[in-house]
Protein backbone atom coordinates (compact mmCIF):
# COMPACT_ATOMS: atom_id res chain seq x y z
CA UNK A 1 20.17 -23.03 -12.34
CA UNK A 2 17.72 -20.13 -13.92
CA UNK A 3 19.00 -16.56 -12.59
CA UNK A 4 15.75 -15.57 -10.22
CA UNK A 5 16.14 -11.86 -11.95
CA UNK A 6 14.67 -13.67 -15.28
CA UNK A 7 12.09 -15.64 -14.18
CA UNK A 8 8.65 -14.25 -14.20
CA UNK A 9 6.56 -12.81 -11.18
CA UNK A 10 4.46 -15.94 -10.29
CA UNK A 11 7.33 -18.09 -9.80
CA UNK A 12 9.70 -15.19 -7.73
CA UNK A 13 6.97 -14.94 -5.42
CA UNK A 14 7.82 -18.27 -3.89
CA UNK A 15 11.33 -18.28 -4.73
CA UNK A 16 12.87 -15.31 -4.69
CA UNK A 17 15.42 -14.91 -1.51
CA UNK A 18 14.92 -18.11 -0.47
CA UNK A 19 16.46 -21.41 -0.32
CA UNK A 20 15.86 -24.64 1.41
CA UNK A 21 17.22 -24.60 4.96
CA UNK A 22 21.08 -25.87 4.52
CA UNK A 23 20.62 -27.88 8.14
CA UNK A 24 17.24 -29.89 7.85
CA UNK A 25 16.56 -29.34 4.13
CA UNK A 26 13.34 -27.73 4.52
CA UNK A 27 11.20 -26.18 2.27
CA UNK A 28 9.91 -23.17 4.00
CA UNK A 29 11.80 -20.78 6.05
CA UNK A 30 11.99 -21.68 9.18
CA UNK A 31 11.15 -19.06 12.03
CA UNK A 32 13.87 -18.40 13.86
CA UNK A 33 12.62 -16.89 17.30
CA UNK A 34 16.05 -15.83 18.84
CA UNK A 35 16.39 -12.85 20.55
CA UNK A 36 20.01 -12.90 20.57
CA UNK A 37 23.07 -14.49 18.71
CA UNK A 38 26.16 -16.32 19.92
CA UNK A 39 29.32 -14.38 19.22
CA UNK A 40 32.38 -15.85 17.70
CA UNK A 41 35.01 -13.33 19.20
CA UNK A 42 35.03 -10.00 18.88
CA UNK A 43 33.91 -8.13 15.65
CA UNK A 44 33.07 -11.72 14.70
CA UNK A 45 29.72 -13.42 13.93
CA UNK A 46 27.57 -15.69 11.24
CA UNK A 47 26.04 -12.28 10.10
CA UNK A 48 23.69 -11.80 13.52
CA UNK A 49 23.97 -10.10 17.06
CA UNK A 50 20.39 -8.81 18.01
CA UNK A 51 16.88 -9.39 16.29
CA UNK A 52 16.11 -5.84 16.35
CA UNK A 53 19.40 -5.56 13.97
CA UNK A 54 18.80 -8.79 12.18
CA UNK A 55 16.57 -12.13 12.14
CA UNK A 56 17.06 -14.99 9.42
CA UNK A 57 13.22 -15.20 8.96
CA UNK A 58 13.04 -11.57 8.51
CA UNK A 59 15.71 -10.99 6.48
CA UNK A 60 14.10 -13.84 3.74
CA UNK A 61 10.92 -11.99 3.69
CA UNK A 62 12.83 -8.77 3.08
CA UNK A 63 15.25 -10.01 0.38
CA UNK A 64 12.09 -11.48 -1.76
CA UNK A 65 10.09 -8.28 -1.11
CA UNK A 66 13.26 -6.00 -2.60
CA UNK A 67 13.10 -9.20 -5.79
CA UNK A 68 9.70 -8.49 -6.57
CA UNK A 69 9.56 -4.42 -6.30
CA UNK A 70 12.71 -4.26 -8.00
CA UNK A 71 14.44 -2.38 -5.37
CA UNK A 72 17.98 -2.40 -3.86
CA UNK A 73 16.50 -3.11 -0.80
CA UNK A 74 13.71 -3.53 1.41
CA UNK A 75 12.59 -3.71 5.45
CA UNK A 76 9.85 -5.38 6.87
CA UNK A 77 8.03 -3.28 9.50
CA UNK A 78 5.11 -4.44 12.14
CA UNK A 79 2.90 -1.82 10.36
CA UNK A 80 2.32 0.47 7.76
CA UNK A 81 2.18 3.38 9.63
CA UNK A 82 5.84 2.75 11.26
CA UNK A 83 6.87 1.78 7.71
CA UNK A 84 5.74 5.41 6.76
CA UNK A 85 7.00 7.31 10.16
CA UNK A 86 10.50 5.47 9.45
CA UNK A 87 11.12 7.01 6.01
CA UNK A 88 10.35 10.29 7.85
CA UNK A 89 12.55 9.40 10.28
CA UNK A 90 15.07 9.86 7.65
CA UNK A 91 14.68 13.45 6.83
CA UNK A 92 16.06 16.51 9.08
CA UNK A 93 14.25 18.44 10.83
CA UNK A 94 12.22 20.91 9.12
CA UNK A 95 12.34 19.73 6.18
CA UNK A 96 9.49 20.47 3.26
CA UNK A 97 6.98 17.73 1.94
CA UNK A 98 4.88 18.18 -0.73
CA UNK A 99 1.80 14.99 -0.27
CA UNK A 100 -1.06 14.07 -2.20
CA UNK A 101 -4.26 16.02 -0.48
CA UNK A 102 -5.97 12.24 -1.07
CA UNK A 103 -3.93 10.24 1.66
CA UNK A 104 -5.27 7.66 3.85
CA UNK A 105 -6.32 9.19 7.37
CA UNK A 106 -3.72 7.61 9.45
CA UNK A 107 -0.86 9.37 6.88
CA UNK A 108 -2.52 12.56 6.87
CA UNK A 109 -2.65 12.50 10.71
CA UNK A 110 1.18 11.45 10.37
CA UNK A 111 2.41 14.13 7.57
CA UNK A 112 -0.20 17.01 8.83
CA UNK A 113 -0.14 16.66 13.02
CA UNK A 114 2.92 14.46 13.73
CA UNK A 115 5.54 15.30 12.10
CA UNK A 116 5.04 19.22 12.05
CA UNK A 117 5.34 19.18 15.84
CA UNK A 118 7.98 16.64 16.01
CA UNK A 119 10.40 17.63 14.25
CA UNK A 120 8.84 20.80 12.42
CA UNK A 121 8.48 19.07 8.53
CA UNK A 122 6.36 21.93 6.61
CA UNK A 123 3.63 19.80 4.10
CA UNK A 124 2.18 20.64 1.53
CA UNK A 125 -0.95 19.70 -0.01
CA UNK A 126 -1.67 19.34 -3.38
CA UNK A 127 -3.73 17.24 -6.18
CA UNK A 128 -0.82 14.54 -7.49
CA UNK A 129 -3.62 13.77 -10.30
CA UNK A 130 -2.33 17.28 -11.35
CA UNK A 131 1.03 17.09 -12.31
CA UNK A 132 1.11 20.85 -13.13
CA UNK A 133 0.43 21.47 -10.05
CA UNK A 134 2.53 19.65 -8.13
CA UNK A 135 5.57 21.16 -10.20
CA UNK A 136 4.14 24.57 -9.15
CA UNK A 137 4.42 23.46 -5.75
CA UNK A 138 7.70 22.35 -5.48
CA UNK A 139 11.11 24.19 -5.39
CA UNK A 140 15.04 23.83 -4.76
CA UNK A 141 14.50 23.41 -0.97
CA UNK A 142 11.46 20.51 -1.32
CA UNK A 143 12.83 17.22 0.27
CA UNK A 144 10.48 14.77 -0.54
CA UNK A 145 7.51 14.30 -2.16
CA UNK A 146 4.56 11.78 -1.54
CA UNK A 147 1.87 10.02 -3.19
CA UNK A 148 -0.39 7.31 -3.38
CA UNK A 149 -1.93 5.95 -6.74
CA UNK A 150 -4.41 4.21 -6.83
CA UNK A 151 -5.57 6.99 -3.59
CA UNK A 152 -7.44 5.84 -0.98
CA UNK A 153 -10.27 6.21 -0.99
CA UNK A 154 -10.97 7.93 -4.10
CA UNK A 155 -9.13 6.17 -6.55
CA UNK A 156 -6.69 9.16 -8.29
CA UNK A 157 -4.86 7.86 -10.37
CA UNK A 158 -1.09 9.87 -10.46
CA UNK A 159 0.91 9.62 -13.19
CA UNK A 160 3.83 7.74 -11.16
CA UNK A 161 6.87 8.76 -14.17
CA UNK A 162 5.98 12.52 -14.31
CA UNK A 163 5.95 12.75 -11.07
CA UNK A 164 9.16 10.69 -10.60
CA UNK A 165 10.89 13.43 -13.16
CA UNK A 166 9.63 16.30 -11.38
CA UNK A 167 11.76 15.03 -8.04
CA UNK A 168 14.74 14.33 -9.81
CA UNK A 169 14.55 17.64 -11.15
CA UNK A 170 14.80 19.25 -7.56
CA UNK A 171 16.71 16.67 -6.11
CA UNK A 172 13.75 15.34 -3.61
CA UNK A 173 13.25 12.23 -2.32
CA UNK A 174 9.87 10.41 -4.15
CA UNK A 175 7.87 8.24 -2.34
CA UNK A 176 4.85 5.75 -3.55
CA UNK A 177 2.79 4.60 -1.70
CA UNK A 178 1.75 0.97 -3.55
CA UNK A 179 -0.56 -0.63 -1.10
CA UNK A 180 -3.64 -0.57 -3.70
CA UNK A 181 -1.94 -2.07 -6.50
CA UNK A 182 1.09 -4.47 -4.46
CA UNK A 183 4.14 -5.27 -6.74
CA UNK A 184 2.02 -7.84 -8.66
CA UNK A 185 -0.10 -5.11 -10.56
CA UNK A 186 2.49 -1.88 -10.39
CA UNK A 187 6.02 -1.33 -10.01
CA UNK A 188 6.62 2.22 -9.25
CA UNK A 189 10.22 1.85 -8.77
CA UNK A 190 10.91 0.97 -12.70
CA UNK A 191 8.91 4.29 -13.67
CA UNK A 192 11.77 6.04 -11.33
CA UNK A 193 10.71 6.59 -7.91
CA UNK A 194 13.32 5.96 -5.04
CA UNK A 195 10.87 4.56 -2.23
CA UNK A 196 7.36 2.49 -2.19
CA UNK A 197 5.86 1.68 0.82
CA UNK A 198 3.04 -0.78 1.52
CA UNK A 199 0.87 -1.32 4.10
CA UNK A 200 1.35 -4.81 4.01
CA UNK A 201 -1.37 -5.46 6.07
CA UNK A 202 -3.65 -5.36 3.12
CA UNK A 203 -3.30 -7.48 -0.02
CA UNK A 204 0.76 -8.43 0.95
CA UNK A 205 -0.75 -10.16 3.25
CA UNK A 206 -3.69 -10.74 2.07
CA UNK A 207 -5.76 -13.04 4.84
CA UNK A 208 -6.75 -10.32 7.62
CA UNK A 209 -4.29 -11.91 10.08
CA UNK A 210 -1.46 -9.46 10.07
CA UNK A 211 -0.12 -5.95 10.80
CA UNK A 212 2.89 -5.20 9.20
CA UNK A 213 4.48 -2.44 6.36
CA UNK A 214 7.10 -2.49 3.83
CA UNK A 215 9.61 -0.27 2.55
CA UNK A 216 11.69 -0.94 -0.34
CA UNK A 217 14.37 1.62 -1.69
CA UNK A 218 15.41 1.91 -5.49
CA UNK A 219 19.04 0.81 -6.53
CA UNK A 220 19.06 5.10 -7.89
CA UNK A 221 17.89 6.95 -4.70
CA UNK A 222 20.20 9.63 -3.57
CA UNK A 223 23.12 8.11 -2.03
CA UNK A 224 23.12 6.97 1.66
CA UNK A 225 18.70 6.54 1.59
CA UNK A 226 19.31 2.86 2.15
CA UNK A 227 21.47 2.95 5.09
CA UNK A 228 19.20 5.95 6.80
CA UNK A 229 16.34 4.08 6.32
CA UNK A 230 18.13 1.00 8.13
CA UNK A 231 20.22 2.82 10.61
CA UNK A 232 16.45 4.70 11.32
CA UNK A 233 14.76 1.08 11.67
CA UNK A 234 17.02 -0.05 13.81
CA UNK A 235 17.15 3.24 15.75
CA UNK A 236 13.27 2.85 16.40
CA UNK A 237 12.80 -0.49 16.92
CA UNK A 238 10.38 -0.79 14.22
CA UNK A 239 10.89 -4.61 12.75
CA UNK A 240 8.91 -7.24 12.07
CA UNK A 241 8.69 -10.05 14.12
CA UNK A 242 9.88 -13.31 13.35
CA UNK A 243 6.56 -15.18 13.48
CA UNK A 244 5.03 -12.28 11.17
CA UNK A 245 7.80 -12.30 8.56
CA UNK A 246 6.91 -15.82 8.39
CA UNK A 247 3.53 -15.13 7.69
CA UNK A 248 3.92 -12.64 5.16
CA UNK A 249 6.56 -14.65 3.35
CA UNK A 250 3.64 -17.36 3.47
CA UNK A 251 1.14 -14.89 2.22
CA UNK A 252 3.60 -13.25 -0.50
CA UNK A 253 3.72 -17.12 -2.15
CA UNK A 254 0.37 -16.85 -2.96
CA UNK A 255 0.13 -12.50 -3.78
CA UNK A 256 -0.15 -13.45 -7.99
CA UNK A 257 -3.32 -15.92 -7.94
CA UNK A 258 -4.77 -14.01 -5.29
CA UNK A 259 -4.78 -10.37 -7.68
CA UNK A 260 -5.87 -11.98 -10.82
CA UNK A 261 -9.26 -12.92 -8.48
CA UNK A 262 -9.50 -9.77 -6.92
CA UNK A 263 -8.88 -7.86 -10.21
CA UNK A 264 -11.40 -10.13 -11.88
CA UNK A 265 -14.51 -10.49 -9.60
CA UNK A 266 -13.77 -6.45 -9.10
CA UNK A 267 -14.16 -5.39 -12.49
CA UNK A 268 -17.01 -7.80 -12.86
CA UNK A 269 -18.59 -5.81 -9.93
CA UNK A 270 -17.59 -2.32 -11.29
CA UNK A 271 -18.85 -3.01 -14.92
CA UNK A 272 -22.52 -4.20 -13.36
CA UNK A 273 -22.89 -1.34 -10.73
CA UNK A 274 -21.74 1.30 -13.51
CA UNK A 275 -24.90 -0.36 -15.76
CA UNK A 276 -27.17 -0.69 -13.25
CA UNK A 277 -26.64 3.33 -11.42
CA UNK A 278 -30.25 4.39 -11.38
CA UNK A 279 -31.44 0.89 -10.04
CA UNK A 280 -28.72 0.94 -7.37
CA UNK A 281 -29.42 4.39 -6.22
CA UNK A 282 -26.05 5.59 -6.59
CA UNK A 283 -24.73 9.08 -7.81
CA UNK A 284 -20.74 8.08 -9.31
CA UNK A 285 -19.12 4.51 -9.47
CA UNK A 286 -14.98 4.58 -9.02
CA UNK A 287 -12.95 2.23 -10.68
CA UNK A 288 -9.58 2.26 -12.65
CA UNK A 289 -10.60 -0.19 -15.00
CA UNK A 290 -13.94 1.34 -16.41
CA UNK A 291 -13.06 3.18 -19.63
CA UNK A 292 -14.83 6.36 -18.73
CA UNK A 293 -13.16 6.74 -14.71
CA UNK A 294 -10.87 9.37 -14.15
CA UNK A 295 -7.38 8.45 -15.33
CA UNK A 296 -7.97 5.17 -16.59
CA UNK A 297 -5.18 5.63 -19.54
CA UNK A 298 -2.72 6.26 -17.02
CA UNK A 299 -3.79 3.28 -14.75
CA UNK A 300 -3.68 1.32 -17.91
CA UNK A 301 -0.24 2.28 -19.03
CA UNK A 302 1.37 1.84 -15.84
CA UNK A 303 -0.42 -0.74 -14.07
CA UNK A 304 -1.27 -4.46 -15.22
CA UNK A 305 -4.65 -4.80 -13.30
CA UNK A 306 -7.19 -2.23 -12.13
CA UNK A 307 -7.07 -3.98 -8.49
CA UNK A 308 -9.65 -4.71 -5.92
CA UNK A 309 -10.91 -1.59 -4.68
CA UNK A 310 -14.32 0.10 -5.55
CA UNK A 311 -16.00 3.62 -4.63
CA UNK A 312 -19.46 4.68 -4.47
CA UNK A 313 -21.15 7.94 -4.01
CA UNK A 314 -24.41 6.69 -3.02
CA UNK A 315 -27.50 8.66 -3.13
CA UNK A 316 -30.65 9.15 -0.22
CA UNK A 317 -27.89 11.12 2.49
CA UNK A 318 -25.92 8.98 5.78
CA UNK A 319 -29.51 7.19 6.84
CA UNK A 320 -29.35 5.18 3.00
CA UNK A 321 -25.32 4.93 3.43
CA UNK A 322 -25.93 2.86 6.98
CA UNK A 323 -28.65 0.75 5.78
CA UNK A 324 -26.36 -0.60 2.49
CA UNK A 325 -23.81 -1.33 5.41
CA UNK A 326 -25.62 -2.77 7.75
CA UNK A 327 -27.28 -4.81 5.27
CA UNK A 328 -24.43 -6.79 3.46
CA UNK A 329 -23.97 -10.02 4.35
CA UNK A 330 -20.32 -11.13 2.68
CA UNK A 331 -19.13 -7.66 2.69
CA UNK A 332 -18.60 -7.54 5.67
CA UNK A 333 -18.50 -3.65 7.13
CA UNK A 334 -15.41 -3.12 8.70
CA UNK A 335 -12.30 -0.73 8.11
CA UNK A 336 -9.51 -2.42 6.14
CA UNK A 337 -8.40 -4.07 3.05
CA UNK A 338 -6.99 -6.11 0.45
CA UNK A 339 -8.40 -9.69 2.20
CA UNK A 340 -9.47 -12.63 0.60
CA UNK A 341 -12.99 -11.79 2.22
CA UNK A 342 -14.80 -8.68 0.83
CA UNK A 343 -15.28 -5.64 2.95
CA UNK A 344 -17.25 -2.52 2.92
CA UNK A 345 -16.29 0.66 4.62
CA UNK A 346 -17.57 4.03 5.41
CA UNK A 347 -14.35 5.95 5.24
CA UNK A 348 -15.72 9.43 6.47
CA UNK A 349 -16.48 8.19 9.44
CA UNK A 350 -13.69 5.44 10.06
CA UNK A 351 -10.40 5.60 8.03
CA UNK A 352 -9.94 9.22 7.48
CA UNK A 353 -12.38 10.10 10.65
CA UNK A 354 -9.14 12.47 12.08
CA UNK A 355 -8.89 14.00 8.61
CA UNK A 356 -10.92 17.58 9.46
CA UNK A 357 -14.28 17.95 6.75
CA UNK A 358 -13.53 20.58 5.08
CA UNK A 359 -10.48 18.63 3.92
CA UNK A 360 -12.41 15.59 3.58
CA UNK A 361 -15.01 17.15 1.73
CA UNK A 362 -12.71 18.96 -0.58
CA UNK A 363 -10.50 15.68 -1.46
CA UNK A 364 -14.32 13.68 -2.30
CA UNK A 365 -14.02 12.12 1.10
CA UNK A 366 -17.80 12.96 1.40
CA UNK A 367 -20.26 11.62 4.06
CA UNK A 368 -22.26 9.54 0.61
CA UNK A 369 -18.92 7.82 -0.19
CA UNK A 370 -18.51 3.92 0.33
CA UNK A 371 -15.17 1.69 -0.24
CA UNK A 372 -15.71 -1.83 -1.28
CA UNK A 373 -12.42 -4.12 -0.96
CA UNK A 374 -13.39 -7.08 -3.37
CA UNK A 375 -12.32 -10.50 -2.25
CA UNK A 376 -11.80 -13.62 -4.17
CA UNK A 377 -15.55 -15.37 -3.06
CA UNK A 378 -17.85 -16.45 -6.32
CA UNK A 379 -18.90 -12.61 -8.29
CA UNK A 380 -22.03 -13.64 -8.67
CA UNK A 381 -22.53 -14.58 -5.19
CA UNK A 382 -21.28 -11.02 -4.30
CA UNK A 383 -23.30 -9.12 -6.45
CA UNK A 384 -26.12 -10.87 -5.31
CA UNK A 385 -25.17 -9.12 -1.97
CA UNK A 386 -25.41 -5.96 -3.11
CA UNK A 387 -28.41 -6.13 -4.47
CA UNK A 388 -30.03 -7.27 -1.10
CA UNK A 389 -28.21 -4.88 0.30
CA UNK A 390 -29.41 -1.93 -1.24
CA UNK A 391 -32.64 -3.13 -1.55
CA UNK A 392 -33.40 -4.46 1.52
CA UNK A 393 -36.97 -6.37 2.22
């Protein structure tokens, strides 16, 4: 039989940690709901004792997700957010972070009024597009440092290898996170960074029918990450149900076909809005993939698709920003991500709403900025929607 670790992405998506079930032959994992596992004496077991330790269903969706980032290993959470507080969970108290100042709100809220109170981490904030300065920033006594590339919501693009040298070279802990891109379109673990984390929720998923996160640690992170990270999960609490990890197993089967759409219909979106500005009424169009965005040489070096995520600076102040969202039909306006179905978002005032203005302002989280998540629907169909919607009759 073909060794999984040489087939291509496409076909380790579906069969990568998995195998039929050895009792009934099936196909797909089955979901194995126990809370609790029979004992053979003891110190003795099939592998099992406690779901919150292990589950069969979970483990299967873990051991494909570790396949397909390239990782040692990887844990399925029930959300990003406890993915993220998790890897935290691994660090000592007081310990110094050094984070991209363009974070999603709900990570910001985590790294900037959590985790300063809980257990006294000192952040720091600083522009990863920068590498300069975010060498300036760090020193011997930095623990960890954390990005996200493409950023939400303003697409920076951080150059994931540079960045991946400069914590080696103070021996902290680098963390990606890779919810934009997914494993399908960048691997930030083979450019040398010891943890990615995904909201999974988003295009992991894929379907808007889940919560759930992912962390996946690199074979070289500093000795003993792995088991924190584990003996942390397990600590918490913070795993994936049995029914989900089904799901997202399902959903992971289907990740590659579902990115080359997204990718596709996005860039055909991108390329018309950035010809058709003045029409559209709109001041900057974001997006990886256009020759002339911010960073797109990076993006293209390190990533094999610009993704599904588009951001407009549109002009005419808040009143002309509600009417384009009220006025979409199949995007529909609502906060989230990385569905099949296309959604538009007003991230000021919803995702990074806890993230104070002046911050907001200064990362170009402005009150004129909108987030389209393209979905895999016809692209002609969907730029037809834009057009109604900002030029409503």
């Amino acid at each position: 039989m073909t060794k999984l670790n040489q087939l291509r992405f496409e076909t380790r998506a579906i069969h990568a940690g998995q195998e039929p079930d050895p009792l009934t032959g099936a196909v797909v994992t089955p979901i194995v709901h126990a809370s609790t596992f029979v004992q053979d004496g003891i110190g003795k077991n099939r592998g099992y004792l406690y779901a919150r330790s292990a589950n069969p269903t979970r483990l299967t969706v873990e051991r494909c997700l570790a396949d397909l980032e390239g990782a040692e290993m990887a844990f399925a959470f029930p959300t990003g957010l406890s993915a993220a507080a998790t890897i935290l969970e691994a660090l000592d108290a007081g310990a110094h972070i050094v984070a991209h100042d363009d974070l999603y709100g709900g990570i910001y809220r985590l790294l900037n009024d959590v985790r300063p109170r809980s257990a006294g981490h000192k952040v720091t904030l600083v522009d990863f597009t920068d590498v300069d300065a975010v060498a300036a920033a760090v020193d011997d006594k930095t623990d960890l440092l954390w990005f996200e590339t493409p950023s939400n919501p303003t697409l920076g693009i951080v150059d994931i290898a540079k960045i991946a040298q400069i914590a080696k070279g103070c021996r902290a802990i680098s963390v990606c996170d890779n919810t934009f891109a997914s494993p399908y379109l960048q691997r930030p673990i083979e450019l040398g960074i010891d943890v990615v984390m995904h909201s999974a929720t988003k295009f992991l998923s894929g379907h808007s029918d889940l919560l759930a996160g992912v962390v996946a640690v690199s074979a070289t992170a500093p000795d003993g990450l792995c088991e924190r990270i584990k003996l942390m999960q397990n600590a918490t609490g913070a795993v994936l149900s049995a029914p989900d990890s089904s799901l997202l197993l399902r959903s992971i089967k289907t990740l590659p076909v579902r990115m080359d759409r997204h990718c596709q219909n996005a860039s055909q979106i991108a390329e018309h809005l950035r010809e058709n500005m003045d029409a559209y009424g709109l001041a900057t169009v974001r997006y990886p993939g256009l020759p002339d965005n911010p960073g797109h040489a990076i993006a293209a070096k390190q990533m094999s698709g610009f993704g599904a995520i588009i951001t407009l600076n549109v002009l005419g102040g808040l009143n002309r920003v509600e009417q384009v969202l009220k006025h979409c039909d199949l995007f529909h306006f609502a906060v989230s991500l990385g569905g099949v179905e296309s959604l538009i978002q007003h991230p000021a005032s919803l995702t990074h709403k806890t993230v104070p203005k002046d911050k907001r302002d200064a990362a170009g989280v402005t009150d004129d900025l909108i987030r389209l998540s393209v979905g895999i629907e016809d692209a002609g169909d969907l730029i037809a929607d834009l057009q109604r919607a900002f030029h409503p009759v």
